[in-house]
C-alpha atoms as a PDB file:
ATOM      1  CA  UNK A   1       0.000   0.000   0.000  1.00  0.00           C
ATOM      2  CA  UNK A   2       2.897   2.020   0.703  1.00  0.00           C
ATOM      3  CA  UNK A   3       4.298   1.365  -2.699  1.00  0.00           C
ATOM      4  CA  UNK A   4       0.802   2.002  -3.805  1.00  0.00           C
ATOM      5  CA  UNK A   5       0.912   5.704  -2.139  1.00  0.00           C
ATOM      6  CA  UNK A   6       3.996   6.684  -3.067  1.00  0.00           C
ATOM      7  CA  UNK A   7       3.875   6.478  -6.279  1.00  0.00           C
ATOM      8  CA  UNK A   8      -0.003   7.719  -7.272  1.00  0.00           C
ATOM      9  CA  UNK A   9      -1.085   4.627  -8.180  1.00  0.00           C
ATOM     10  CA  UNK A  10      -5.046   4.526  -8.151  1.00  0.00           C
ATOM     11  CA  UNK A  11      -5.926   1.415  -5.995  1.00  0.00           C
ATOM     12  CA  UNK A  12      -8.980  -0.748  -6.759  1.00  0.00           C
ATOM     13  CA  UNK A  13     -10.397  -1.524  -3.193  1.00  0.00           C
ATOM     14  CA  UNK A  14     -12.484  -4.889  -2.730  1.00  0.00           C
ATOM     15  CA  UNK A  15     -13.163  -4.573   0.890  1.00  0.00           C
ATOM     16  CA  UNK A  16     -13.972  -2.594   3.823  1.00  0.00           C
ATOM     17  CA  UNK A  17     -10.740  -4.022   5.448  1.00  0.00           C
ATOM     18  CA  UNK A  18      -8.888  -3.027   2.156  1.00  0.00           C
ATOM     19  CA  UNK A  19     -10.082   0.888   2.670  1.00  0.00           C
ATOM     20  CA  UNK A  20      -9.218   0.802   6.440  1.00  0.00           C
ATOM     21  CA  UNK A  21      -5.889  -0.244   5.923  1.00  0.00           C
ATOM     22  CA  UNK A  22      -5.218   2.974   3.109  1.00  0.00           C
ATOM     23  CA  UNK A  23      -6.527   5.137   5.270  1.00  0.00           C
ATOM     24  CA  UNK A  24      -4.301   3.780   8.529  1.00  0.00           C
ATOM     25  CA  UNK A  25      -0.965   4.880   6.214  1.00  0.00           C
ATOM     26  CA  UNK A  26      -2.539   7.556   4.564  1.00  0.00           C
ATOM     27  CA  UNK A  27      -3.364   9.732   8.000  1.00  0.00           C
ATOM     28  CA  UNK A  28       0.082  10.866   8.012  1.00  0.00           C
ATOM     29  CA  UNK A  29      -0.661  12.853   4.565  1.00  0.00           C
ATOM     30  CA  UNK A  30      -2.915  15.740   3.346  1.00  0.00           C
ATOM     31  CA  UNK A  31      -3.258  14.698   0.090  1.00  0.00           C
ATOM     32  CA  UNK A  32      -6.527  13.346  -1.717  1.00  0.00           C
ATOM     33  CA  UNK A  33      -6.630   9.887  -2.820  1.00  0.00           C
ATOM     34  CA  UNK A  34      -7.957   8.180  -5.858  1.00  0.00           C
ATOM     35  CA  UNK A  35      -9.017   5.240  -5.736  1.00  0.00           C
ATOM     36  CA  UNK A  36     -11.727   2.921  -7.631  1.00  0.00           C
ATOM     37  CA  UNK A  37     -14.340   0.704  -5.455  1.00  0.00           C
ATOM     38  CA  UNK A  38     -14.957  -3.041  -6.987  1.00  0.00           C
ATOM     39  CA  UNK A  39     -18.869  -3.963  -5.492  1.00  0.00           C
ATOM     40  CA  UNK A  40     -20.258  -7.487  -5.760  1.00  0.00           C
ATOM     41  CA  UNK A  41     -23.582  -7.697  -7.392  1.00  0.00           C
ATOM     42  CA  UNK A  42     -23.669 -10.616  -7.661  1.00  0.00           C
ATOM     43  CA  UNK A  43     -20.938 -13.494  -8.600  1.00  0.00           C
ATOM     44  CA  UNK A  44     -19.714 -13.797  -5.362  1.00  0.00           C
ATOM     45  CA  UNK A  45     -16.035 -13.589  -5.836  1.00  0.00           C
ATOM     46  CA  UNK A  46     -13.930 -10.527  -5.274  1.00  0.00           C
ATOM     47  CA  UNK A  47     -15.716  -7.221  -4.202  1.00  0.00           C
ATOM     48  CA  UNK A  48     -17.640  -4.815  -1.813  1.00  0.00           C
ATOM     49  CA  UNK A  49     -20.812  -6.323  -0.364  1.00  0.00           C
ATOM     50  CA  UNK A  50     -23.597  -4.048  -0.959  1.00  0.00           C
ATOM     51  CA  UNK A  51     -24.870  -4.096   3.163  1.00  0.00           C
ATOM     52  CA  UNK A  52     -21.767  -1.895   3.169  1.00  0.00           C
ATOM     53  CA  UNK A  53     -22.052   0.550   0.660  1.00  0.00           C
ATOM     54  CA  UNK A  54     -23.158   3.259   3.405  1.00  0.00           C
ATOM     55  CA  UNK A  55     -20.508   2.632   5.376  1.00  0.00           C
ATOM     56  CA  UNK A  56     -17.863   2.472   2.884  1.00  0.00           C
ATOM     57  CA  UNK A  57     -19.513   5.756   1.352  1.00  0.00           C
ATOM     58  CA  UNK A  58     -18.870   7.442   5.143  1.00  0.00           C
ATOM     59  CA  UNK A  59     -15.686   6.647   5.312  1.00  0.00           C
ATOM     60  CA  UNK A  60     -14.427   8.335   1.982  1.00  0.00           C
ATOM     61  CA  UNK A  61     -15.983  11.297   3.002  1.00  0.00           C
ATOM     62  CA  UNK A  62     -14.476  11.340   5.968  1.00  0.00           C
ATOM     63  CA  UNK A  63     -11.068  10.605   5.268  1.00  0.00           C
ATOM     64  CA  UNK A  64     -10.268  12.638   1.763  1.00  0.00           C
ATOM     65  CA  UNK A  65     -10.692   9.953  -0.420  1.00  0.00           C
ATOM     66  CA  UNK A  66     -11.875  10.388  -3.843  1.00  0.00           C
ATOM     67  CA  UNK A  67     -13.899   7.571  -5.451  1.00  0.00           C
ATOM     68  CA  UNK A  68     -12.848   8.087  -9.142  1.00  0.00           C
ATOM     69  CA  UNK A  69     -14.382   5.125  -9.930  1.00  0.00           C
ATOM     70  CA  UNK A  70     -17.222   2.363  -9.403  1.00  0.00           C
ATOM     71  CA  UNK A  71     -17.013  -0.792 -10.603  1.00  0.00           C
ATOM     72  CA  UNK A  72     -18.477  -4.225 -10.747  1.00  0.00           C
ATOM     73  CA  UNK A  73     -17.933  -7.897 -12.582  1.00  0.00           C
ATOM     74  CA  UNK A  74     -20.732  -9.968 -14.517  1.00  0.00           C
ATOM     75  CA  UNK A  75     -21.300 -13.659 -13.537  1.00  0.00           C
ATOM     76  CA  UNK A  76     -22.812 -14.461 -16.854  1.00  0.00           C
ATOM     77  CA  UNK A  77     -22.131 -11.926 -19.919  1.00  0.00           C
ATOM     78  CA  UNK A  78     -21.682 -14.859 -22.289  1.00  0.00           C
ATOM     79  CA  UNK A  79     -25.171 -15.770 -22.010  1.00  0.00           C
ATOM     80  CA  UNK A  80     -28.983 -14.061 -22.328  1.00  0.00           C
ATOM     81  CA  UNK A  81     -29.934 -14.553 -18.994  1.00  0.00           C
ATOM     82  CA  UNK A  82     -32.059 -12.163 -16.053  1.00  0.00           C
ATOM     83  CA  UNK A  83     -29.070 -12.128 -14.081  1.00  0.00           C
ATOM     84  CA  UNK A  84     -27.373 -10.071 -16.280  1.00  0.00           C
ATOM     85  CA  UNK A  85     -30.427  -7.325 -15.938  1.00  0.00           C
ATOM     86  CA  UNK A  86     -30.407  -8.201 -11.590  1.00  0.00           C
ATOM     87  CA  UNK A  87     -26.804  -7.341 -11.512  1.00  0.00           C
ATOM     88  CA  UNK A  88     -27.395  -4.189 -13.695  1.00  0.00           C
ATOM     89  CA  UNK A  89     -30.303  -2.912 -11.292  1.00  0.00           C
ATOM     90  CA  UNK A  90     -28.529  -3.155  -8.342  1.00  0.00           C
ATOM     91  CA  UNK A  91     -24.975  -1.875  -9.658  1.00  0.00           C
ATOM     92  CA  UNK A  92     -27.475   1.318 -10.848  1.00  0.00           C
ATOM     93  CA  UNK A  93     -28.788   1.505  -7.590  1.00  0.00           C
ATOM     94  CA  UNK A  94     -24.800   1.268  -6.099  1.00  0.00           C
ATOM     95  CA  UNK A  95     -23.808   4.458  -8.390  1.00  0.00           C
ATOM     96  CA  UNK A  96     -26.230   6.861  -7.548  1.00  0.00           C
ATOM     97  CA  UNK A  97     -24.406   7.463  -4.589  1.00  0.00           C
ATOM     98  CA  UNK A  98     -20.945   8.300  -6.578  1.00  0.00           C
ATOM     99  CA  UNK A  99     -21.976  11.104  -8.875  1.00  0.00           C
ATOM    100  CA  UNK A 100     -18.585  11.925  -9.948  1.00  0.00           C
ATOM    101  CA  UNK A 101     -17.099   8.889 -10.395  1.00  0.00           C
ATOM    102  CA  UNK A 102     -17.143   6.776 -13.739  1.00  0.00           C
ATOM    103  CA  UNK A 103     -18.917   3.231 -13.820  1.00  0.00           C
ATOM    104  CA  UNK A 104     -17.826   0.083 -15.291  1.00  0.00           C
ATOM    105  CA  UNK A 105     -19.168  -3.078 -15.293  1.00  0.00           C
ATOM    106  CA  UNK A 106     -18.635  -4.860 -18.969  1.00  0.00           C
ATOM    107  CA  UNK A 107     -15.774  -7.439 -19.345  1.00  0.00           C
ATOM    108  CA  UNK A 108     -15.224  -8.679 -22.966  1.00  0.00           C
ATOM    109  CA  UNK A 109     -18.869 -11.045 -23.725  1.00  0.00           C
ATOM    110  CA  UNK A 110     -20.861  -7.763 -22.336  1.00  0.00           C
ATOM    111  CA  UNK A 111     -19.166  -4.943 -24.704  1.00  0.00           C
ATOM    112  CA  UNK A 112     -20.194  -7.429 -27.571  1.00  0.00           C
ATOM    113  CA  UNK A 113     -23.800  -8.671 -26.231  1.00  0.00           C
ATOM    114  CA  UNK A 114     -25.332  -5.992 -24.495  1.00  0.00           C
ATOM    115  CA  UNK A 115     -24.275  -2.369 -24.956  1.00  0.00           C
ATOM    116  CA  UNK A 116     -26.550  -1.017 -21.945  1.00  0.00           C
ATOM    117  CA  UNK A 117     -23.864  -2.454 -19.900  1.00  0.00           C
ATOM    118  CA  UNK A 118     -20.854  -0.758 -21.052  1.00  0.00           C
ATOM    119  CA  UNK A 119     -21.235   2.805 -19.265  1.00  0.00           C
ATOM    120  CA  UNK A 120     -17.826   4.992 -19.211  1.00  0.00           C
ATOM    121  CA  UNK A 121     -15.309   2.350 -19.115  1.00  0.00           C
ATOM    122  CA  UNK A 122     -15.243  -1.360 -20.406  1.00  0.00           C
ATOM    123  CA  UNK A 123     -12.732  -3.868 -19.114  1.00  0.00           C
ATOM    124  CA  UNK A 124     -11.696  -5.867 -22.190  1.00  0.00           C
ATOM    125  CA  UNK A 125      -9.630  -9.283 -21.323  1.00  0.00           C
ATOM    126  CA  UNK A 126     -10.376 -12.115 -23.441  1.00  0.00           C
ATOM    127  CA  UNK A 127     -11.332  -9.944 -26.528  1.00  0.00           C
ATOM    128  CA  UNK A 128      -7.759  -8.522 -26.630  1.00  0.00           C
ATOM    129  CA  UNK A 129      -6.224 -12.312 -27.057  1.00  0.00           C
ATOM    130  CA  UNK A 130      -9.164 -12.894 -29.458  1.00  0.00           C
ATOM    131  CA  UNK A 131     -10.599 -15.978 -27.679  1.00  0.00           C
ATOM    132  CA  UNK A 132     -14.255 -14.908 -26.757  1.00  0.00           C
ATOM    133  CA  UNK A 133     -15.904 -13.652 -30.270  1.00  0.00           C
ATOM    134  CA  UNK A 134     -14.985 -14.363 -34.375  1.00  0.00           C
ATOM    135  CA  UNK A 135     -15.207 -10.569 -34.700  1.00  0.00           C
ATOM    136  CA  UNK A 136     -11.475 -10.702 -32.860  1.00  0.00           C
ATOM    137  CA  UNK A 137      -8.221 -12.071 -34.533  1.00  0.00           C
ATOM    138  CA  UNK A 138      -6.452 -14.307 -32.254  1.00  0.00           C
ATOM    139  CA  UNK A 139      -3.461 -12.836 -30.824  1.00  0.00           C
ATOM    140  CA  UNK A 140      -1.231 -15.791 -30.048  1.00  0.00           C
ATOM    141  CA  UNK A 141      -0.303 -19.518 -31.559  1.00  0.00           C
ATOM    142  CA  UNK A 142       1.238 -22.241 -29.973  1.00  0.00           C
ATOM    143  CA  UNK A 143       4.168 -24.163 -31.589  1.00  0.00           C
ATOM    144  CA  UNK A 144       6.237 -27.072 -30.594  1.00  0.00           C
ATOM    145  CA  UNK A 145       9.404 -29.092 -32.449  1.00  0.00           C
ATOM    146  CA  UNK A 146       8.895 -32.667 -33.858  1.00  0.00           C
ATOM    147  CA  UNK A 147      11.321 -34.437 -31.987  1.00  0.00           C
ATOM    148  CA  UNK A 148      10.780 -38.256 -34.453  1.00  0.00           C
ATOM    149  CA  UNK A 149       8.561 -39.348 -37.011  1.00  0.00           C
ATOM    150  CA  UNK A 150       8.002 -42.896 -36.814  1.00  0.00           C
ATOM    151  CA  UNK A 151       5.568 -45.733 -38.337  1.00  0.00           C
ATOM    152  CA  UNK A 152       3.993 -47.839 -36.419  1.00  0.00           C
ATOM    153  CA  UNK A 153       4.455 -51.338 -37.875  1.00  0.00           C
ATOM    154  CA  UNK A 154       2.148 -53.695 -35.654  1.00  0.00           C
ATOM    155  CA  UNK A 155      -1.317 -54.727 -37.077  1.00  0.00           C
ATOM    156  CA  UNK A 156      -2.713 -53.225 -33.583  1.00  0.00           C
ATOM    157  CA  UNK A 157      -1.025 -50.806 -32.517  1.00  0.00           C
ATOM    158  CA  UNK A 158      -1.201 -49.029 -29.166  1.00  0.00           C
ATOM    159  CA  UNK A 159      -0.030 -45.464 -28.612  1.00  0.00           C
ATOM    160  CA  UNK A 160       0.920 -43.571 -25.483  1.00  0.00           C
ATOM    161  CA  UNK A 161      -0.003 -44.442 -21.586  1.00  0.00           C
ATOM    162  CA  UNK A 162      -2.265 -47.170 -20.866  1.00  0.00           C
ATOM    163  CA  UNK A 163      -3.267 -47.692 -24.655  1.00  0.00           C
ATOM    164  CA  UNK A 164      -5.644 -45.078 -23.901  1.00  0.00           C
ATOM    165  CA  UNK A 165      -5.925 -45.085 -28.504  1.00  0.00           C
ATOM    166  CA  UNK A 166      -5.776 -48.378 -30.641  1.00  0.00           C
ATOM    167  CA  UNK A 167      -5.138 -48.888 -34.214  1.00  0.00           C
ATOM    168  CA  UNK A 168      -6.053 -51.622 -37.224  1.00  0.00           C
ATOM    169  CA  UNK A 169      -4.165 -49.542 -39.448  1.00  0.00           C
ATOM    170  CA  UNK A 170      -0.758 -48.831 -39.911  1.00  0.00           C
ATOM    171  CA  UNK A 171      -0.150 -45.281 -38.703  1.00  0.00           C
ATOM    172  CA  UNK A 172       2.923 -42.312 -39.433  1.00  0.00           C
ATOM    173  CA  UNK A 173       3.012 -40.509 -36.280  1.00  0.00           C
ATOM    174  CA  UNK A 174       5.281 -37.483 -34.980  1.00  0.00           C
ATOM    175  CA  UNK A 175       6.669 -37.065 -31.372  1.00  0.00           C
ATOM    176  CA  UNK A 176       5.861 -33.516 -30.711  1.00  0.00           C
ATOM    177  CA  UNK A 177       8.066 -32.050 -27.401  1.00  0.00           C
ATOM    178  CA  UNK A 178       5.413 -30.501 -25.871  1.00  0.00           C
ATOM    179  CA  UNK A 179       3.169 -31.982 -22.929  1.00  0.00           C
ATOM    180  CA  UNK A 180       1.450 -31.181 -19.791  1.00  0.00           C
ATOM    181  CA  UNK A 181       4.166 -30.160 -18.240  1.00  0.00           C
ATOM    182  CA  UNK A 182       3.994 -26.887 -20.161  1.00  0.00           C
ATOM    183  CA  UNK A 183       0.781 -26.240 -19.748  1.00  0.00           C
ATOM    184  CA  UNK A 184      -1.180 -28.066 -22.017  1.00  0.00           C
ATOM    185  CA  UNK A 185      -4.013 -30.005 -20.435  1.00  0.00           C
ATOM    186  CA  UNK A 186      -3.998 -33.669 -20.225  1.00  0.00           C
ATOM    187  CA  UNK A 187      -7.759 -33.573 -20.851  1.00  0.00           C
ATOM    188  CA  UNK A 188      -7.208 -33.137 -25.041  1.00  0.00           C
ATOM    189  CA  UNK A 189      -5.623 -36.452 -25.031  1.00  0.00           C
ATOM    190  CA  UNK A 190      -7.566 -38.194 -28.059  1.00  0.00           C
ATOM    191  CA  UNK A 191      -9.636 -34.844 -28.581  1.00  0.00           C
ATOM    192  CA  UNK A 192      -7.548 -31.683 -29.529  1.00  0.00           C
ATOM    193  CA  UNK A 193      -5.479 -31.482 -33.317  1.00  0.00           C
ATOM    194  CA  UNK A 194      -2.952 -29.785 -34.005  1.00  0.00           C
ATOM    195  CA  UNK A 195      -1.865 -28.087 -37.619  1.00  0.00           C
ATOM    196  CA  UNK A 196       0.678 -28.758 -40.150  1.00  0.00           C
ATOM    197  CA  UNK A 197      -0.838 -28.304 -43.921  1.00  0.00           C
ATOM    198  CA  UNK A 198      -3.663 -30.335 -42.544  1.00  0.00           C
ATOM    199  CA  UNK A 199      -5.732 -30.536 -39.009  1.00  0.00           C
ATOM    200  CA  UNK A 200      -3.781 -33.652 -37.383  1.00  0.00           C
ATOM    201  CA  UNK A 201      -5.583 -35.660 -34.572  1.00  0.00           C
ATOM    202  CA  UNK A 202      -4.034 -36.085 -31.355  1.00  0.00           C
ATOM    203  CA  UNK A 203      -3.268 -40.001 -30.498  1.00  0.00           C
ATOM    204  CA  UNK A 204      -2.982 -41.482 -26.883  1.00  0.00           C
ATOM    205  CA  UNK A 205      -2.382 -39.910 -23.480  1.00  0.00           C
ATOM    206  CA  UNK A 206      -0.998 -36.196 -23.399  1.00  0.00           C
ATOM    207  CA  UNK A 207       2.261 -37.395 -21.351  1.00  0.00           C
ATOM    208  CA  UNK A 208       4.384 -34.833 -19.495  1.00  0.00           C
ATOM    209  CA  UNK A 209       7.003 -33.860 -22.259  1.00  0.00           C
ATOM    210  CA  UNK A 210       5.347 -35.665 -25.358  1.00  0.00           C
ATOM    211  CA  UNK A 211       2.411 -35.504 -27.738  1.00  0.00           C
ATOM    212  CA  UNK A 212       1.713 -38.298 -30.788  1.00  0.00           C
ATOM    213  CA  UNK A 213       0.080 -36.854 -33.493  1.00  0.00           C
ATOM    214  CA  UNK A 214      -1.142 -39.251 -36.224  1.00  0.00           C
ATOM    215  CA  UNK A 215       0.384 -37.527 -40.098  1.00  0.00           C
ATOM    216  CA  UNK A 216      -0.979 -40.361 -41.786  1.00  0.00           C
ATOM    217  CA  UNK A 217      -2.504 -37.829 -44.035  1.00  0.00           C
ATOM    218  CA  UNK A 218       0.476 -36.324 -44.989  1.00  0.00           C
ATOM    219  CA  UNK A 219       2.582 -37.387 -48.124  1.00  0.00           C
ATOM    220  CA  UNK A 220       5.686 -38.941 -47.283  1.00  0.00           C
ATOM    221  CA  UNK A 221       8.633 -35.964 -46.628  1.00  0.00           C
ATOM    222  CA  UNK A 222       6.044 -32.922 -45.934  1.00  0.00           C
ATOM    223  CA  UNK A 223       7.186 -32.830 -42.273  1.00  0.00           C
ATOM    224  CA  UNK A 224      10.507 -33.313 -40.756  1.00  0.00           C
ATOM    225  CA  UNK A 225      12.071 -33.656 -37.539  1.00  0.00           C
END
């Protein structure tokens, strides 16, 4: 908080306890404060309760603090639903009592699906990798190295831990370095594909350094170690 102080940073404040502890290094100094106040309405994570909103409201006043901002989080924006409109009534009913400040509420589904939401200041996340809506590019791609290219000789063939995928035909695989162990999740064993000229299924068990991918569709030579 110190940190915080020092150098004007505008603190978002989640709690009651949050704002008392500002204020317990801030009495040494006659300067205003800025900071931005994060209520629940309703997804019961991070945030203000609303039973407090008087008392949190008092306080500023009291103690030079200037509440440049009120803000809020949607627990469904991705979907049509009346809790959407619940959350919006009571975060309208929060900023009546902050005049001055600006409101935000939208995160990336709302500035996209309901544009009574997004107020004086939308909180993009997802949008800005371009992994909630087709309207947004992607931003990133993930690449890993073939480490072998092999062919799998055996009329049945079994690939990865626990046989968890079985062949009857013969199959070109590659040995991909890249497993859970960096982050990608065991649960696309079997599922997920990856892309080389074509869209390549992902054979057997996602183990913690490795990935088989089945290139039986590719001509001989097209992909290399």
């Amino acid at each position: 908080i110190k940190e915080v102080l020092d150098k004007n940073i505008s603190p978002v404040i989640n709690s009651l306890e949050e704002l008392r502890k500002l204020i317990k290094l801030k009495k040494s100094r006659d300067d205003c404060i800025k900071i931005s106040l994060h209520f629940d309405t309703g997804i019961n994570r991070l945030g203000i309760r609303q039973n407090e909103l008087v008392k949190i409201k008092g306080i500023c006043e009291q103690n030079g603090i200037k509440v440049k901002c009120v803000m809020s989080h949607l627990i469904a924006s991705d979907e049509k639903t009346i809790l959407n409109k619940e959350q919006k009534k009571k975060f309208d009913e929060i900023t009546k009592n902050f005049p001055n400040a600006i409101f935000s509420i939208s995160n990336s589904h709302a500035i996209i699906n309901d544009k009574s939401m997004n107020y004086d200041m939308v909180r993009s996340g997802g949008n800005i990798f371009g992994v909630t809506s087709n309207e947004f590019e992607q931003s990133f791609a993930l690449y890993a190295r073939v480490l072998q290219i092999a062919k799998a000789e055996e009329n049945l063939n079994h690939f990865g831990y626990n046989s968890t995928f079985k062949s009857t035909e013969f199959k070109r695989i590659a040995i991909v370095g890249l497993g859970y162990a960096d982050g990608y999740p065991r649960l696309l064993s079997n599922k997920a594909e990856v892309f080389f000229k074509k869209r390549l299924s992902i054979i057997g068990s996602i183990s913690m350094d490795y990935t088989i991918v089945d290139i039986s569709k590719l001509g001989v030579g097209q992909i290399k170690v």
